[in-house]
N, C-alpha and C. Protein backbone atom coordinates (compact mmCIF):
# COMPACT_ATOMS: atom_id res chain seq x y z
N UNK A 1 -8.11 7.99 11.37
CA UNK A 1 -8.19 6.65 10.85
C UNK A 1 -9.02 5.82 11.81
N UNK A 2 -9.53 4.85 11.53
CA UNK A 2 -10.55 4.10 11.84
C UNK A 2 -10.04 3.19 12.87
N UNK A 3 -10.13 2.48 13.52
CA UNK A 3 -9.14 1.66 14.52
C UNK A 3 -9.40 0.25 14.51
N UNK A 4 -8.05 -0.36 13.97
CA UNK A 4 -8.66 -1.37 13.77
C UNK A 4 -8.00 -1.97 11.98
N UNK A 5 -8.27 -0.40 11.43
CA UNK A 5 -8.13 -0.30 9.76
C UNK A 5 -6.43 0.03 9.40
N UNK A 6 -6.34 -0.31 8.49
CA UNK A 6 -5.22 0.11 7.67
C UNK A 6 -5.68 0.87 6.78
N UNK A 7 -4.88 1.70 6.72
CA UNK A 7 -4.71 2.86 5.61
C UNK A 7 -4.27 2.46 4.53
N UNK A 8 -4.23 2.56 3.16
CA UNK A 8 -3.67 1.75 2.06
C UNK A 8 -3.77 3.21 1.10
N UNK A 9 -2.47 3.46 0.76
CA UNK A 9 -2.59 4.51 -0.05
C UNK A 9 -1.86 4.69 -1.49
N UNK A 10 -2.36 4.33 -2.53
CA UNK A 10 -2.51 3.93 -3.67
C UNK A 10 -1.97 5.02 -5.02
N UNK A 11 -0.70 5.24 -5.15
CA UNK A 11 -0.40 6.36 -5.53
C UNK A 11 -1.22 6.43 -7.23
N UNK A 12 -2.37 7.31 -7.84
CA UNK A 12 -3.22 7.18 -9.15
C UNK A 12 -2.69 7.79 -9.80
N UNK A 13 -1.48 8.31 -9.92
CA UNK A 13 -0.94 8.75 -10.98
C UNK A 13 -0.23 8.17 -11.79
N UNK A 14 0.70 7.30 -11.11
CA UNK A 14 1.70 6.14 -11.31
C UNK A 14 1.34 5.46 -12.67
N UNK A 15 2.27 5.45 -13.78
CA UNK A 15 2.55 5.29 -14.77
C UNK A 15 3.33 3.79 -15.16
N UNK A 16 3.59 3.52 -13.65
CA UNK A 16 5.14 2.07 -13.80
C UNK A 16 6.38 2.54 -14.42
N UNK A 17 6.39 3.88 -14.68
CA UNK A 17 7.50 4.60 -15.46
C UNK A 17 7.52 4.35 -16.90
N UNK A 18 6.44 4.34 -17.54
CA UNK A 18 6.24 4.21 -19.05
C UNK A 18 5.21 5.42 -19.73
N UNK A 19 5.38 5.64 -20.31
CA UNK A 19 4.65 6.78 -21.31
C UNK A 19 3.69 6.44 -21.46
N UNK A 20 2.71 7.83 -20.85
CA UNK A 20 1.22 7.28 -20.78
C UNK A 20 0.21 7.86 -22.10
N UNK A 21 -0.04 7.16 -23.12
CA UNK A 21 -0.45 7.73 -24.28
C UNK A 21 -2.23 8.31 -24.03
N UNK A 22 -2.37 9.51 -24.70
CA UNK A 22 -2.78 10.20 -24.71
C UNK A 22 -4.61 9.37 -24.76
N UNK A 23 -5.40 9.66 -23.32
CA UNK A 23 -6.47 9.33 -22.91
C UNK A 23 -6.66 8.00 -21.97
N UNK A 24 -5.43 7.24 -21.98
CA UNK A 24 -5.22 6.75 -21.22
C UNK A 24 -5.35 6.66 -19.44
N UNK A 25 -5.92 5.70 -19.26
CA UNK A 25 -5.67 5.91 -17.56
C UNK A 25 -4.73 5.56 -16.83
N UNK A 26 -3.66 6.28 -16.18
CA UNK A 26 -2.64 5.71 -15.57
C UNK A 26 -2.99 4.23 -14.77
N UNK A 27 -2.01 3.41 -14.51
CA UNK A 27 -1.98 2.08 -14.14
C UNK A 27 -2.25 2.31 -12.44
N UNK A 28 -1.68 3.05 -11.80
CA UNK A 28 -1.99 3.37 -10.51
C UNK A 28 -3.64 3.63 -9.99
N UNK A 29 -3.81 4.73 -11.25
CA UNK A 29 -5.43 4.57 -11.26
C UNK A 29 -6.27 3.66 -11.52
N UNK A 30 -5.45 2.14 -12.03
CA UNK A 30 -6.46 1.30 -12.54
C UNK A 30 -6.22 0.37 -10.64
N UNK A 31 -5.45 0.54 -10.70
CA UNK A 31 -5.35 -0.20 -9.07
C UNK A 31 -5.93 0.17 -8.12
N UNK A 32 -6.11 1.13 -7.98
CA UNK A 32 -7.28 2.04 -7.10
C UNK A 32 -8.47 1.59 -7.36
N UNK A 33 -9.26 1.35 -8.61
CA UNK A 33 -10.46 1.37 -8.78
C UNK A 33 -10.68 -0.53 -8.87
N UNK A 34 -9.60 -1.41 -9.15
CA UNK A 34 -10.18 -2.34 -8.52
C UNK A 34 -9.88 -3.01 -7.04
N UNK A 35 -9.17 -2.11 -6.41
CA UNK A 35 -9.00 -2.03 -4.84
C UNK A 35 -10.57 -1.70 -4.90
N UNK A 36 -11.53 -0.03 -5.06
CA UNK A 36 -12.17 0.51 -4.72
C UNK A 36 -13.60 -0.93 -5.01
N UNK A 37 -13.51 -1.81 -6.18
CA UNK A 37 -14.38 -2.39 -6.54
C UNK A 37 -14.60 -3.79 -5.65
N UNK A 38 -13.61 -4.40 -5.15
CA UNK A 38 -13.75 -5.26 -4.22
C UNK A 38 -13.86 -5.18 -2.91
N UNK A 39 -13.07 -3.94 -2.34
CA UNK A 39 -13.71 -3.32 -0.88
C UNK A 39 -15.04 -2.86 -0.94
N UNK A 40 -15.89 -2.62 -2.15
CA UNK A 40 -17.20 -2.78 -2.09
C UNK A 40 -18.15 -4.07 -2.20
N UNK A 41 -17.52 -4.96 -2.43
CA UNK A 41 -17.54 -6.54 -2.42
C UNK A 41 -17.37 -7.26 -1.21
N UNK A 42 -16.58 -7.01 -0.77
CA UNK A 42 -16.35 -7.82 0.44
C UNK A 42 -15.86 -6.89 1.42
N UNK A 43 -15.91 -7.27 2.93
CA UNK A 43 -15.48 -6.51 3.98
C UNK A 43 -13.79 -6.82 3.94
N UNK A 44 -13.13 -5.79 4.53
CA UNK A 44 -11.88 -5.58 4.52
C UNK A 44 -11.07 -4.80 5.41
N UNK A 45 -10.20 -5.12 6.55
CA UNK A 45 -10.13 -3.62 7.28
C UNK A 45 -9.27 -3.09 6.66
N UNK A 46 -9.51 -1.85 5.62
CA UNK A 46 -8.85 -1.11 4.60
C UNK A 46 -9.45 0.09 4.26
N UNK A 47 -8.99 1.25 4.87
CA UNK A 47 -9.49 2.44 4.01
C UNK A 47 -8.11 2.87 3.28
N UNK A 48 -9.05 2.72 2.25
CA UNK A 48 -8.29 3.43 0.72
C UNK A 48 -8.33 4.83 0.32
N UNK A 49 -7.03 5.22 -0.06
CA UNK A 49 -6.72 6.71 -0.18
C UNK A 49 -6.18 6.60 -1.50
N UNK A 50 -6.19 7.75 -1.84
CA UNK A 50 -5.39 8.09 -3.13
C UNK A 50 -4.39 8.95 -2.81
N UNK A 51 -3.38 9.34 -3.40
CA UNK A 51 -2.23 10.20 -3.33
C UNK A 51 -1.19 10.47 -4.60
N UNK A 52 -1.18 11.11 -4.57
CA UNK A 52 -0.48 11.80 -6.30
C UNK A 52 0.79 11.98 -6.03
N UNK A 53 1.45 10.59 -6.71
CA UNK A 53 3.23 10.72 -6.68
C UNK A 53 3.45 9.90 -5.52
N UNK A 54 4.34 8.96 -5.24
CA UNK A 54 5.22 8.36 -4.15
C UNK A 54 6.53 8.36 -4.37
N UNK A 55 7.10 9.09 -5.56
CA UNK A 55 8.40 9.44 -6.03
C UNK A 55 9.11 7.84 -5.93
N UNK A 56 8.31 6.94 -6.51
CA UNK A 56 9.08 5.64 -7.13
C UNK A 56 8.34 5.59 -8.12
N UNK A 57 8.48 6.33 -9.65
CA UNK A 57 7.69 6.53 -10.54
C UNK A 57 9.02 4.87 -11.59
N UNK A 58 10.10 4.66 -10.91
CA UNK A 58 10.33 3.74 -12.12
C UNK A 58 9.40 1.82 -11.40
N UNK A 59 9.65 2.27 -10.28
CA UNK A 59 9.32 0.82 -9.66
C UNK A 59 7.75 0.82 -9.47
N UNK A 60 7.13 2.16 -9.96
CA UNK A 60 5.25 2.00 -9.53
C UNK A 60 4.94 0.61 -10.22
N UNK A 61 3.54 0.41 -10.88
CA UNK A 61 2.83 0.79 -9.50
C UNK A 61 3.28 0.76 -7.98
N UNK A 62 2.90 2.02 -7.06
CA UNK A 62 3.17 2.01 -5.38
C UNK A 62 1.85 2.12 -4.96
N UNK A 63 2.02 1.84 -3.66
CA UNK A 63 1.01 1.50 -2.49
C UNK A 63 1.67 1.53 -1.16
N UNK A 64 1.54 2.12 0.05
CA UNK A 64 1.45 2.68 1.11
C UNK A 64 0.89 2.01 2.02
N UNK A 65 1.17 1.00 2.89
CA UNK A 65 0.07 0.40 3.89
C UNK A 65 0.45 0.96 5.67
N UNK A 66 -0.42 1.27 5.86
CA UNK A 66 0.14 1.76 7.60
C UNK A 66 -0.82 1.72 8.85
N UNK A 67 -0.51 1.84 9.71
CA UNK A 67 -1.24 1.93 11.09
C UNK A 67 -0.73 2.92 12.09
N UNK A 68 -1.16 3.25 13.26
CA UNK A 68 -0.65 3.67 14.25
C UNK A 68 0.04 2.98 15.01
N UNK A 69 1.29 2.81 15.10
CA UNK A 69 2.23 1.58 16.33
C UNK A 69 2.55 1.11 15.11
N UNK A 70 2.83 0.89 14.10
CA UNK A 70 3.30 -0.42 13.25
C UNK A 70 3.76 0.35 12.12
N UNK A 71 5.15 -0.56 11.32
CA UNK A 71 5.86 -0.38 10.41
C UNK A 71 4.88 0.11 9.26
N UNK A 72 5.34 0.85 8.56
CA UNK A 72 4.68 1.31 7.33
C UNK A 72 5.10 0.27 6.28
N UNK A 73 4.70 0.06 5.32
CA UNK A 73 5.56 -0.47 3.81
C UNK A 73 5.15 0.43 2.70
N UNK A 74 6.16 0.26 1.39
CA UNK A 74 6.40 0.89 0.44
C UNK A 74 6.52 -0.55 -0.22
N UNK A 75 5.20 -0.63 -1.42
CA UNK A 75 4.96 -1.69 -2.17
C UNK A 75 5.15 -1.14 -3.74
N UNK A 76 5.92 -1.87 -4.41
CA UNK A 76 5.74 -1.45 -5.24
C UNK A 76 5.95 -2.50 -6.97
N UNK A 77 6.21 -2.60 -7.87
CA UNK A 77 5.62 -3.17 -8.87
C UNK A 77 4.45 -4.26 -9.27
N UNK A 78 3.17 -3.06 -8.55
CA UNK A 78 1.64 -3.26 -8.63
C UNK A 78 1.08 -2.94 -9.96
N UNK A 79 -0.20 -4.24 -9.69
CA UNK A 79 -0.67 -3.32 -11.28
C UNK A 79 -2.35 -4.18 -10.40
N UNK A 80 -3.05 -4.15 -11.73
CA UNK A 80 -4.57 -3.86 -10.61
C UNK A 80 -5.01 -5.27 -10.50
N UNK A 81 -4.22 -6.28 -11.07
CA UNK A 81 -4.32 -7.92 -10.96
C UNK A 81 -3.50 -8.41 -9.08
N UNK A 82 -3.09 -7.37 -8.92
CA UNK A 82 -2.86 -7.61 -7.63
C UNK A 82 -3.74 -7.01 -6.24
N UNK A 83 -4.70 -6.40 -7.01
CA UNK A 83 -5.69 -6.32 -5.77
C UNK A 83 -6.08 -6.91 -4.90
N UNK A 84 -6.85 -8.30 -4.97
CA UNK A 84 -7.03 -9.33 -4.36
C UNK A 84 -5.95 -9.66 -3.35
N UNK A 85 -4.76 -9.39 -3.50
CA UNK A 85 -3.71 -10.30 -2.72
C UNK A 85 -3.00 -8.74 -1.86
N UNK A 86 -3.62 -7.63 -2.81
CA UNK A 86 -2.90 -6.57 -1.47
C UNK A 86 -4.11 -6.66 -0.24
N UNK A 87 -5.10 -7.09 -0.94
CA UNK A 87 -6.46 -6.97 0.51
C UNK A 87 -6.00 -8.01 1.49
N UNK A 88 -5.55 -9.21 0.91
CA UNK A 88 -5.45 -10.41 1.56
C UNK A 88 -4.13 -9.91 2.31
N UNK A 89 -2.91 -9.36 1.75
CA UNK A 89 -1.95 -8.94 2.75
C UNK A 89 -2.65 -7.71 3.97
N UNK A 90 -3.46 -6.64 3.51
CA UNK A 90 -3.68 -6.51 4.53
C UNK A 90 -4.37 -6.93 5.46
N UNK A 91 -5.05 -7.84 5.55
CA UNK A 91 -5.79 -8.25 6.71
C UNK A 91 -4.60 -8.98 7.81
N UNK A 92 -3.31 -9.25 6.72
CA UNK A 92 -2.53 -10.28 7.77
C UNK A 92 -1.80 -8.94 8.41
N UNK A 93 -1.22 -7.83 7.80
CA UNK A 93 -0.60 -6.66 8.22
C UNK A 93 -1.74 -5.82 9.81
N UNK A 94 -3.35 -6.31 9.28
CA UNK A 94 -4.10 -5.15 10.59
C UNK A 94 -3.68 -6.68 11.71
N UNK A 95 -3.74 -7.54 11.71
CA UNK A 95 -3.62 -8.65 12.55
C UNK A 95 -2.40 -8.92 13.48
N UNK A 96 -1.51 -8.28 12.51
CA UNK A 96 -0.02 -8.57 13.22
C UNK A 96 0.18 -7.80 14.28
N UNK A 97 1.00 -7.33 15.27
CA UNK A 97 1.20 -6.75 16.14
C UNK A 97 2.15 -5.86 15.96
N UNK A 98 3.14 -5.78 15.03
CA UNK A 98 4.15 -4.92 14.36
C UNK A 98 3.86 -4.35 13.54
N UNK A 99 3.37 -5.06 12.21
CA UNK A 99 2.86 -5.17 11.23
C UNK A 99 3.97 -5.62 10.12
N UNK A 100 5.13 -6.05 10.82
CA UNK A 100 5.34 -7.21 10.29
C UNK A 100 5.00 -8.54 9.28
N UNK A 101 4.89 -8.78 8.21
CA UNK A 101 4.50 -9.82 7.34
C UNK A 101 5.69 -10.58 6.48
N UNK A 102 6.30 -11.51 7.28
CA UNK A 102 7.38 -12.60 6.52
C UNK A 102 7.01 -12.60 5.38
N UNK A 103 8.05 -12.89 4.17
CA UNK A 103 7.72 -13.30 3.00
C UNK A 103 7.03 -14.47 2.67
N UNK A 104 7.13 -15.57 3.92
CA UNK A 104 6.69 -16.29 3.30
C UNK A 104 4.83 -16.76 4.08
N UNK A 105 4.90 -15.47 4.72
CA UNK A 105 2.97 -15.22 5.08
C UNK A 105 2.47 -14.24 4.30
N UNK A 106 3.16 -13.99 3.39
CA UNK A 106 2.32 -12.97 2.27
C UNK A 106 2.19 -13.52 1.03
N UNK A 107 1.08 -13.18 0.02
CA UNK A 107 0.52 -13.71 -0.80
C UNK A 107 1.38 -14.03 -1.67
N UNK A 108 1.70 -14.58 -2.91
CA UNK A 108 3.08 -15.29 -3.54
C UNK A 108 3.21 -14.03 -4.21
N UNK A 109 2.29 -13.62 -5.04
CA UNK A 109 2.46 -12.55 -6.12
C UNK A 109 3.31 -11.03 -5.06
N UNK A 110 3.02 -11.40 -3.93
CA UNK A 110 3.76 -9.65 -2.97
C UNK A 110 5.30 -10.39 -2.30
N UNK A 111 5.55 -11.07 -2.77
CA UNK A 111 6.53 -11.48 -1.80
C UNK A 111 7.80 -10.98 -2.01
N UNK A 112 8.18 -10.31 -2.99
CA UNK A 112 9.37 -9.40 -3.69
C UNK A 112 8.90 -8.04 -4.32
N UNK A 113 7.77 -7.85 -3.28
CA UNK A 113 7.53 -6.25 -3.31
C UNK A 113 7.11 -5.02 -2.55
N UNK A 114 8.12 -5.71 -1.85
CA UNK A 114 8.51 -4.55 -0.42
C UNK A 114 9.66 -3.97 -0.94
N UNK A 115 9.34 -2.51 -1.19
CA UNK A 115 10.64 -1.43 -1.36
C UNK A 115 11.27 -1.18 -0.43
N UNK A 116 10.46 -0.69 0.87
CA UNK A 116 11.35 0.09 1.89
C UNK A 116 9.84 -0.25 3.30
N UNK A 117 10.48 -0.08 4.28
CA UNK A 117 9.57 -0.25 5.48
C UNK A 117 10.26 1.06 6.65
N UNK A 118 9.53 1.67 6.80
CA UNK A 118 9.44 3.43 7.82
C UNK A 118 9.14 2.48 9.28
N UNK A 119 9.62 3.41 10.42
CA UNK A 119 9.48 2.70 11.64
C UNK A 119 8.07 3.35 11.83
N UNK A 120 7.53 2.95 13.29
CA UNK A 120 6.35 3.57 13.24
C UNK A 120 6.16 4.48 14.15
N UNK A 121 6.17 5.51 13.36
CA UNK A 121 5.49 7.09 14.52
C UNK A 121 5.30 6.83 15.45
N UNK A 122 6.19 7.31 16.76
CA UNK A 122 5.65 7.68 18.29
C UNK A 122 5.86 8.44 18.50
N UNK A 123 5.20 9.91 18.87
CA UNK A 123 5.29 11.40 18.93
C UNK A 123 5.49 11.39 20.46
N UNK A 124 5.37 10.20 21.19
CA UNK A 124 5.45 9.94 22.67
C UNK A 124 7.30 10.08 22.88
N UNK A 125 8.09 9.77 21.81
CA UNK A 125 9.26 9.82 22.02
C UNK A 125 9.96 11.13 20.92
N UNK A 126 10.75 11.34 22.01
CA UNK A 126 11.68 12.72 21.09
C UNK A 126 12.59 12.48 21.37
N UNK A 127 13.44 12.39 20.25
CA UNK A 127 14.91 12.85 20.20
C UNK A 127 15.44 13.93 21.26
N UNK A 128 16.77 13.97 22.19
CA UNK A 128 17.54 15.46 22.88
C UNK A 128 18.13 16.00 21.69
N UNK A 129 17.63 16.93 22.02
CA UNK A 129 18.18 18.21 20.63
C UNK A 129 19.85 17.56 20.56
N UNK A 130 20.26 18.49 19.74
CA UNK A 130 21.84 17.97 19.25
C UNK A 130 22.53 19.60 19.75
């Protein structure tokens, strides 16, 4: 990963847990591609990934934001009108020092869509066996 960047990982399969009729593009995939269309628009520290499944197929759209040293999040009832405001959260997420983002420093539309938050990887620390 790039240093500096957040990782943002955009699960394209993601359905929102509704039946995806036949030729359709899943909703996850539509979030990806206007993530992919405005990080070609404007600068952003964001590399975008794709990933198939985040096993919250009723609460998708999900999204993945992370760093090295800092809390992960698990975002989820996205759809691709929230692009704009996941870029704008991350710039406040690469800025923070935790990566930490109060509800009420994140964009209005994300502010009740934090699922779950992972501590952040230090392979510098190990557990004593049990």
């Amino acid at each position: 990963m790039t240093e500096g960047f957040a990782r943002l990982h955009v699960c394209i399969t993601c359905r929102a847990g509704l039946p995806l009729e036949s030729g359709a593009v899943p909703m996850g995939a539509g979030l990806h591609a206007a993530l992919t269309t405005l990080l070609a628009e404007t600068a952003a520290p964001v590399e975008l990934r794709t990933v198939e499944c985040l096993a919250t197929c009723a609460r998708g759209c999900t999204a993945v934001i992370s760093m090295p040293g800092k809390w992960s999040y698990l975002l989820g009832g996205l759809t691709p009108d929230h692009a704009p405001d996941l870029l704008t959260y991350a710039r406040s997420y690469v800025a923070s020092t935790t990566g930490t983002i109060m509800p009420s420093r994140r964009p209005e539309s994300l502010k009740d869509m934090i699922l779950a938050r992972f501590p952040a990887h230090d392979p510098s620390l190990r557990q004593a066996a049990e």
